[in-house]
N, C-alpha and C. Protein backbone atom coordinates (compact mmCIF):
# COMPACT_ATOMS: atom_id res chain seq x y z
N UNK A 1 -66.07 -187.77 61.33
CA UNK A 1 -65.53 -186.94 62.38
C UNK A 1 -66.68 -186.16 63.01
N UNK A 2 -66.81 -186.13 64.44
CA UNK A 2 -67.76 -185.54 64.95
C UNK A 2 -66.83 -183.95 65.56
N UNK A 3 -67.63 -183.19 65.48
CA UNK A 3 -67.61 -181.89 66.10
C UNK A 3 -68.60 -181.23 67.18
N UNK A 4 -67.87 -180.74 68.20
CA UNK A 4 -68.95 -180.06 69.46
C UNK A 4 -68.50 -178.78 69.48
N UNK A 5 -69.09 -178.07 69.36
CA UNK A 5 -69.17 -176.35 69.50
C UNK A 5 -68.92 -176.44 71.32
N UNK A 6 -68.45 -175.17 71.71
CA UNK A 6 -67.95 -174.49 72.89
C UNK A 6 -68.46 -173.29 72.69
N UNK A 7 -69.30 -173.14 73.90
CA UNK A 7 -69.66 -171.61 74.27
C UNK A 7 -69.97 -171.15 75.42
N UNK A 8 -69.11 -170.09 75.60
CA UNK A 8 -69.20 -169.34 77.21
C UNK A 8 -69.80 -168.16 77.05
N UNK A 9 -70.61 -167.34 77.98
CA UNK A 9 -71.09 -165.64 78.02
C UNK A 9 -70.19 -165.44 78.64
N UNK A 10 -68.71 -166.20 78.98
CA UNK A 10 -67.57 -165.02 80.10
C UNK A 10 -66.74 -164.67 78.78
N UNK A 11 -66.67 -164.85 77.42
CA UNK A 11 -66.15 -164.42 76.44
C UNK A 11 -66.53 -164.14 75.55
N UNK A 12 -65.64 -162.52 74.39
CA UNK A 12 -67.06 -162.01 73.86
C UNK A 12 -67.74 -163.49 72.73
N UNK A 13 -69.08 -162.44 71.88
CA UNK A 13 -69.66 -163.45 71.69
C UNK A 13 -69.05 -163.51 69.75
N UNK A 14 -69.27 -164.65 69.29
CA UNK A 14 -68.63 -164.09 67.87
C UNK A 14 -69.42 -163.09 66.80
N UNK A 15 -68.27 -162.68 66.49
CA UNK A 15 -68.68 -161.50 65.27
C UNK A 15 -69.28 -161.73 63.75
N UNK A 16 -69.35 -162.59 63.68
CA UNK A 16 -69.40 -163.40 62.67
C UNK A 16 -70.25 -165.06 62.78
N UNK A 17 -70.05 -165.72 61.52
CA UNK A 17 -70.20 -167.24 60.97
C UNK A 17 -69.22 -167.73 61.44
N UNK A 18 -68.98 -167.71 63.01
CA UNK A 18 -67.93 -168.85 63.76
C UNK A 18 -68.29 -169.42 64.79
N UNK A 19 -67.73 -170.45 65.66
CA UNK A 19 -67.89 -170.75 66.98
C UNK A 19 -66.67 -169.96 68.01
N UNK A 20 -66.93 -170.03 69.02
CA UNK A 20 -65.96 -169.65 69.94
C UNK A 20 -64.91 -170.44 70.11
N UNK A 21 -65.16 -172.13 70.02
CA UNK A 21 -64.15 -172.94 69.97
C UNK A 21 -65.11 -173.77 69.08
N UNK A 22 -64.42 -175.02 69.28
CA UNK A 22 -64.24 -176.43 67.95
C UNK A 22 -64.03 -177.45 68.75
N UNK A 23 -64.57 -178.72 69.64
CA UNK A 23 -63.93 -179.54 69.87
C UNK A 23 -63.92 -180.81 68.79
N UNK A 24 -62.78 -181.39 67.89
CA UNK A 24 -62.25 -182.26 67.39
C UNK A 24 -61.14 -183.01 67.77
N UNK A 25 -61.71 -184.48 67.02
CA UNK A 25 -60.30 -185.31 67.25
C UNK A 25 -59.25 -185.26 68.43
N UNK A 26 -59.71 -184.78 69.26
CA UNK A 26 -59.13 -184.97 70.59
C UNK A 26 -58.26 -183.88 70.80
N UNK A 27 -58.79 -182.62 70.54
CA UNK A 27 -58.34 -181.02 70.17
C UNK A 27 -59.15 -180.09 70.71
N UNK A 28 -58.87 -179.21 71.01
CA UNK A 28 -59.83 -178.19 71.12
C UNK A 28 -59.36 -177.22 70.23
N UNK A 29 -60.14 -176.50 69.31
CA UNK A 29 -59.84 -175.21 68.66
C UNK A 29 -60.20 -173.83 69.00
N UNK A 30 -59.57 -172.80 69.47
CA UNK A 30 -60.51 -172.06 69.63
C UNK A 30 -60.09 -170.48 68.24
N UNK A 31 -61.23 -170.03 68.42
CA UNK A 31 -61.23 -168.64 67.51
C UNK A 31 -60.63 -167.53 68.34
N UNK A 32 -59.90 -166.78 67.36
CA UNK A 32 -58.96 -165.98 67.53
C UNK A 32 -59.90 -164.46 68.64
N UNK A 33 -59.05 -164.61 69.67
CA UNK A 33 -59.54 -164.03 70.91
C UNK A 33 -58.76 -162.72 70.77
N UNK A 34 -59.73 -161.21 71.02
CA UNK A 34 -59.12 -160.13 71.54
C UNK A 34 -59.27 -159.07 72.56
N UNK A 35 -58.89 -158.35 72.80
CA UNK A 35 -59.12 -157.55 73.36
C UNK A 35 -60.26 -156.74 74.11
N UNK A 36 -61.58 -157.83 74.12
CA UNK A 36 -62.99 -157.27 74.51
C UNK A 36 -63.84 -157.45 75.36
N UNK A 37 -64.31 -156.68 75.99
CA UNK A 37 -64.87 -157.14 77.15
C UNK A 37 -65.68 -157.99 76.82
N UNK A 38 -66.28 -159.03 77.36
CA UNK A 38 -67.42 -160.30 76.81
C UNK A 38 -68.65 -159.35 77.43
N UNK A 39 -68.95 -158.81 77.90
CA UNK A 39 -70.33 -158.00 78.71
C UNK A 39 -70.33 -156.89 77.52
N UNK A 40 -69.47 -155.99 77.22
CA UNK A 40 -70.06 -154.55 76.71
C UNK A 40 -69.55 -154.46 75.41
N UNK A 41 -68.72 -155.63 74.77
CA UNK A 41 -67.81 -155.80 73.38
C UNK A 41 -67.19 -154.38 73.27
N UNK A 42 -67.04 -153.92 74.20
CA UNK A 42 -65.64 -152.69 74.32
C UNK A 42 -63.95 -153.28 74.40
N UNK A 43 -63.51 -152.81 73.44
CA UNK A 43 -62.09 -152.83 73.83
C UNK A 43 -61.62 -152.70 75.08
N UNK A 44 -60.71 -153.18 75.38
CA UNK A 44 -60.19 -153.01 77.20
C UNK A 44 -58.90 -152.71 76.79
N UNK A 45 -58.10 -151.93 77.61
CA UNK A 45 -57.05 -150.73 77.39
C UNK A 45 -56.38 -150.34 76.34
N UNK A 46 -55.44 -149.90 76.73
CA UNK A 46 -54.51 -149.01 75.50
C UNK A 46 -52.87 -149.30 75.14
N UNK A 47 -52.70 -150.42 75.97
CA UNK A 47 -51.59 -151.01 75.51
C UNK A 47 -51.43 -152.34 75.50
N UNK A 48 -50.30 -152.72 74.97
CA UNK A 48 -49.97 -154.31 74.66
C UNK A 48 -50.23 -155.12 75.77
N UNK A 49 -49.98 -154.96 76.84
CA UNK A 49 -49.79 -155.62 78.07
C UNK A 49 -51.33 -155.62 78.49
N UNK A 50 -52.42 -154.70 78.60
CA UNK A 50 -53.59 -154.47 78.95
C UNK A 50 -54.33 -155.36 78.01
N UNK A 51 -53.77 -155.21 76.92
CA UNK A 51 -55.00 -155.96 75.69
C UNK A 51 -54.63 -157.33 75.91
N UNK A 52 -53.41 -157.73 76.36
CA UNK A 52 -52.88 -159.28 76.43
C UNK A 52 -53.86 -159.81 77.22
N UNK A 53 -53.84 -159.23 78.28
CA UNK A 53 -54.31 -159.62 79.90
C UNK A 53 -55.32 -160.29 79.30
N UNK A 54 -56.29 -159.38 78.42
CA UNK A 54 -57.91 -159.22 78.40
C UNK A 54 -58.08 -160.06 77.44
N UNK A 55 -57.34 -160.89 76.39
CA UNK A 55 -57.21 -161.84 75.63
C UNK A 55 -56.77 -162.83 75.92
N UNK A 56 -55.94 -163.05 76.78
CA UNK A 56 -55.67 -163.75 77.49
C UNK A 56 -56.70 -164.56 78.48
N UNK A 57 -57.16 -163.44 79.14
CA UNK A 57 -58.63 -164.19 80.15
C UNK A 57 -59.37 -164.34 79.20
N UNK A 58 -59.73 -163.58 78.39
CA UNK A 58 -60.83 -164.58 77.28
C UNK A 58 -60.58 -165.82 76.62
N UNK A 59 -59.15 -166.16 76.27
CA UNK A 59 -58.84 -167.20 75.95
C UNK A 59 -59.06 -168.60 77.34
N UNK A 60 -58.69 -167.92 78.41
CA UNK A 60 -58.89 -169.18 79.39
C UNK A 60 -60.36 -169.20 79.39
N UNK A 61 -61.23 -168.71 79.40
CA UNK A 61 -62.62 -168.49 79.90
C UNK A 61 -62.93 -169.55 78.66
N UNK A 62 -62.55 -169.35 77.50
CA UNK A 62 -63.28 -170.42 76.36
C UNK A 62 -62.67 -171.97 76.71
N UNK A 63 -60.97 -172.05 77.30
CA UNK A 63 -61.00 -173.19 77.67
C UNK A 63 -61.33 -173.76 78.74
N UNK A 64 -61.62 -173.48 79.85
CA UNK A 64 -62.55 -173.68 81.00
C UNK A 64 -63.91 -174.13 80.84
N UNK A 65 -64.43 -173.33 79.39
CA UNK A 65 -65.68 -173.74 79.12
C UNK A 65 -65.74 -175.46 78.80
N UNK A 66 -64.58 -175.85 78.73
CA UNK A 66 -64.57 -177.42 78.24
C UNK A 66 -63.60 -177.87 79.10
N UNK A 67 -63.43 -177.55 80.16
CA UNK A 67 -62.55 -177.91 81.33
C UNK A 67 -61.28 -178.11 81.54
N UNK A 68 -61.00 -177.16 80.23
CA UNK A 68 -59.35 -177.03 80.17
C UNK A 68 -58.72 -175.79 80.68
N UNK A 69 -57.29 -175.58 80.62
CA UNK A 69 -56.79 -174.69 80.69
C UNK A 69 -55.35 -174.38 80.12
N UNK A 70 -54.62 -173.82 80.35
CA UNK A 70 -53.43 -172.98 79.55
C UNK A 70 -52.84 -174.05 79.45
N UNK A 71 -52.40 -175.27 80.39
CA UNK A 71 -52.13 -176.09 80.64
C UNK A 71 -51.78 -177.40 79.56
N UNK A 72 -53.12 -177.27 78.62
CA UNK A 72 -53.38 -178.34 77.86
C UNK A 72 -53.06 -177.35 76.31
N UNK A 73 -52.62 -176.21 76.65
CA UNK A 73 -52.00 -175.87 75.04
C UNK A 73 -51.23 -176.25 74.13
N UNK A 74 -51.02 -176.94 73.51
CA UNK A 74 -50.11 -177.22 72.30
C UNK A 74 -49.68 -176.36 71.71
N UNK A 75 -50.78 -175.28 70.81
CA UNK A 75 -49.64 -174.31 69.90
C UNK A 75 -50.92 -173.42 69.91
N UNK A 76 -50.01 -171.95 69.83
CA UNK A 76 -50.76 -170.88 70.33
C UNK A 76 -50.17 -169.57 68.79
N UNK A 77 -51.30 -169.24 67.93
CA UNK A 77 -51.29 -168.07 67.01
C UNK A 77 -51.53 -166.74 67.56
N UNK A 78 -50.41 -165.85 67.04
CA UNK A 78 -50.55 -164.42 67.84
C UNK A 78 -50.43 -163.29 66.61
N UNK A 79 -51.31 -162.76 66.80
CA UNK A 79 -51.17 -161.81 66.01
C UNK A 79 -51.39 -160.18 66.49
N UNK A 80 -50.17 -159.79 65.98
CA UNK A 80 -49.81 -158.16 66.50
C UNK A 80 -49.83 -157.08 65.79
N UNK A 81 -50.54 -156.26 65.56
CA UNK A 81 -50.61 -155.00 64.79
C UNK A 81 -49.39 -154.42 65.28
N UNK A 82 -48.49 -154.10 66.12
CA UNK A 82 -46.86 -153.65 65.81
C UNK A 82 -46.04 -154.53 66.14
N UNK A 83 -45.76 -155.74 65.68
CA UNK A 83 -44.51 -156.62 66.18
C UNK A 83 -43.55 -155.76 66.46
N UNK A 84 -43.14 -155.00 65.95
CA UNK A 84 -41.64 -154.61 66.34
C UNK A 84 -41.21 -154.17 67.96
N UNK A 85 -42.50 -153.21 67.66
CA UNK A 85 -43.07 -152.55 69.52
C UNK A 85 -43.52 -152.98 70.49
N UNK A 86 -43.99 -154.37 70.09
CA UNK A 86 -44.99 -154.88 71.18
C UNK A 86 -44.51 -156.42 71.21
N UNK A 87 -43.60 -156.85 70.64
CA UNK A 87 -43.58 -158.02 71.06
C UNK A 87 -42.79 -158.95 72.65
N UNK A 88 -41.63 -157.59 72.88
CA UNK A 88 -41.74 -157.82 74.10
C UNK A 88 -42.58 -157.50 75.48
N UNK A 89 -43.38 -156.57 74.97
CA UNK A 89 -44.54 -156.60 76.04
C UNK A 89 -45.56 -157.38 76.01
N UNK A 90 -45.79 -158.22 75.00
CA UNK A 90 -46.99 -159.57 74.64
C UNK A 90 -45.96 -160.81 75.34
N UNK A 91 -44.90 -160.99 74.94
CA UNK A 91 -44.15 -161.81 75.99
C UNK A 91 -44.16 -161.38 77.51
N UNK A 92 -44.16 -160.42 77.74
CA UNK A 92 -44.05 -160.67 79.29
C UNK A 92 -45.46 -160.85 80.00
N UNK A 93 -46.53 -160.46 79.14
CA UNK A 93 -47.64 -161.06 79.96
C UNK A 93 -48.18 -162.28 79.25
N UNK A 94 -48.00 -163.41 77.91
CA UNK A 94 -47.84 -164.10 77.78
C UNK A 94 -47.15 -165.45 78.38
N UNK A 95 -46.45 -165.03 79.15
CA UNK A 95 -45.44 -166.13 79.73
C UNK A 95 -46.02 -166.36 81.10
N UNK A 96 -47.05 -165.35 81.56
CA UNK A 96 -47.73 -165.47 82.87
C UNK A 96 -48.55 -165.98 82.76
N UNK A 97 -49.10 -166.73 81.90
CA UNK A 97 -50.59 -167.82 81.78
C UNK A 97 -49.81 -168.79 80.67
N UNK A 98 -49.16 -169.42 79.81
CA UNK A 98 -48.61 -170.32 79.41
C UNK A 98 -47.42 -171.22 80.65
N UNK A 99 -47.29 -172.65 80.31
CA UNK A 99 -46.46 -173.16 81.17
C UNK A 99 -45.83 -173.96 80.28
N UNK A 100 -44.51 -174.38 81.39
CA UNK A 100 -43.38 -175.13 80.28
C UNK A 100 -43.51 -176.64 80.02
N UNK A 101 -43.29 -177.25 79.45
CA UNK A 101 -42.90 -176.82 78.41
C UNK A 101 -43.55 -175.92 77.42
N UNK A 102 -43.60 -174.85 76.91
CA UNK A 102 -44.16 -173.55 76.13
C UNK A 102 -45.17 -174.09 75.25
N UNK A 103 -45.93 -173.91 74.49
CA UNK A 103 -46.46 -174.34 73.29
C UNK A 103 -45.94 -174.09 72.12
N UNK A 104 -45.78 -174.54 71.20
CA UNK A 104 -45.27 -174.13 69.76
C UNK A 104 -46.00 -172.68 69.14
N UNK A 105 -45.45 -171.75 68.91
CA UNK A 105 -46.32 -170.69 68.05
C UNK A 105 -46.01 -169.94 67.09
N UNK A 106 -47.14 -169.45 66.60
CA UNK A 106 -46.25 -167.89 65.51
C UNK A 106 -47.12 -167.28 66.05
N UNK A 107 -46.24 -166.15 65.44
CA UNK A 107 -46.62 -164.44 65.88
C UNK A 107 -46.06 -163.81 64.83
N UNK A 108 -47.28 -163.04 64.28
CA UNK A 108 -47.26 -162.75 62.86
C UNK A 108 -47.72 -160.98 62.95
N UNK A 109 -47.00 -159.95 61.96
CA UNK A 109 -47.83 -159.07 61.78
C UNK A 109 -49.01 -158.63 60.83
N UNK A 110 -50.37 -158.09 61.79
CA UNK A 110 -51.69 -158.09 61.18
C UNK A 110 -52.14 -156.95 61.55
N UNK A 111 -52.82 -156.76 60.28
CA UNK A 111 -54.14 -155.11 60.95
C UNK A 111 -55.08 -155.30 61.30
N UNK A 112 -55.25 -155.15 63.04
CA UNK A 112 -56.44 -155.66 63.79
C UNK A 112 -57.52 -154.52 63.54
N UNK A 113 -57.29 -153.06 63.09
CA UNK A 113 -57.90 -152.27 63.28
C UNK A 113 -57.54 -151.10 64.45
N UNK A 114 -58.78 -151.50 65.63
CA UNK A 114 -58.52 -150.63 66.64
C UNK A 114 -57.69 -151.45 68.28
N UNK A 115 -57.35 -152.65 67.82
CA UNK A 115 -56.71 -153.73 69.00
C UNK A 115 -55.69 -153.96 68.54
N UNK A 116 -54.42 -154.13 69.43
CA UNK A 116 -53.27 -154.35 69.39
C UNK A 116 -52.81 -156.06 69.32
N UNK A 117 -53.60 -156.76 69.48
CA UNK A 117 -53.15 -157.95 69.83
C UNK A 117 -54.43 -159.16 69.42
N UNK A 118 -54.73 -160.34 68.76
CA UNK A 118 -55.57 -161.31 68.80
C UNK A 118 -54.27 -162.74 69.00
N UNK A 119 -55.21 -163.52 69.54
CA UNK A 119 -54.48 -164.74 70.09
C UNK A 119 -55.57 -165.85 69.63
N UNK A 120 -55.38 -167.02 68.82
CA UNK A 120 -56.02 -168.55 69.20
C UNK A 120 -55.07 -169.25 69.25
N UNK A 121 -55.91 -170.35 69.83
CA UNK A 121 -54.94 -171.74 70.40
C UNK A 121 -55.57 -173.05 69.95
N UNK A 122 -54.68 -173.98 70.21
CA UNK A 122 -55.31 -175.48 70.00
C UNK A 122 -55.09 -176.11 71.49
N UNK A 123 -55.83 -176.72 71.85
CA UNK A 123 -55.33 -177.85 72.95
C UNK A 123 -55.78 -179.35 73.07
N UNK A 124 -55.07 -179.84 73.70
CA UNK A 124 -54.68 -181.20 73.66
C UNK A 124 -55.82 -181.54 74.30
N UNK A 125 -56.45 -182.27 74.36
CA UNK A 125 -58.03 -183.22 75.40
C UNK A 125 -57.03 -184.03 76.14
N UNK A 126 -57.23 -183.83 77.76
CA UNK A 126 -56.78 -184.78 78.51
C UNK A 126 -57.16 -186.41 78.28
């Protein structure tokens, strides 16, 4: 099995012993995206809907880097430091960059720390 790393400077950079994405087996993987500016690794706002946005564009920015987009998602991991509070506000700006048919997902509760929201995805290779 061969593997190609993905990397953009429009998303932050990793924190760690990871790649930004994974391309396999006719997949793309990417690492769990949040809330940060890719220029100043500052958090970007103060609520669910603000941190979505900003995880959200970081998530497209890594698939663009391989010429994909929301488009080619299969199944999308979400993780929320308050499910109870925030999961309908992660849906309503969620549903504005996913298309239907939806992707398969969970959405799980996690302690991000100081961010409300991380997101990765898999996608399909045209």
């Amino acid at each position: 099995m061969s593997r190609q790393q993905v990397v953009t400077s429009l998303a932050p950079s990793p924190a760690g012993p990871y790649s930004q994405a994974i391309v396999a087996n006719g997949f793309l993987f990417t690492a769990g995206q949040t809330p940060h500016d890719p220029v100043t690794d500052e958090r970007v706002g103060i609520t669910i809907e603000e941190q979505t946005i900003q995880a959200m564009t970081n998530l497209g920015e890594v698939l663009g880097a391989h010429g994909l987009d929301f488009s080619h998602v299969v199944k999308a991991t979400v993780h929320l430091h308050h499910p109870g509070r925030d999961f309908d506000g992660f849906n309503t700006i969620y549903e504005k960059y996913v298309v239907a048919p939806y992707p398969a997902r969970t959405t799980v509760g996690s302690f991000l720390g100081d961010f409300l929201v991380e997101i990765d995805v898999v996608a399909a290779l045209p």
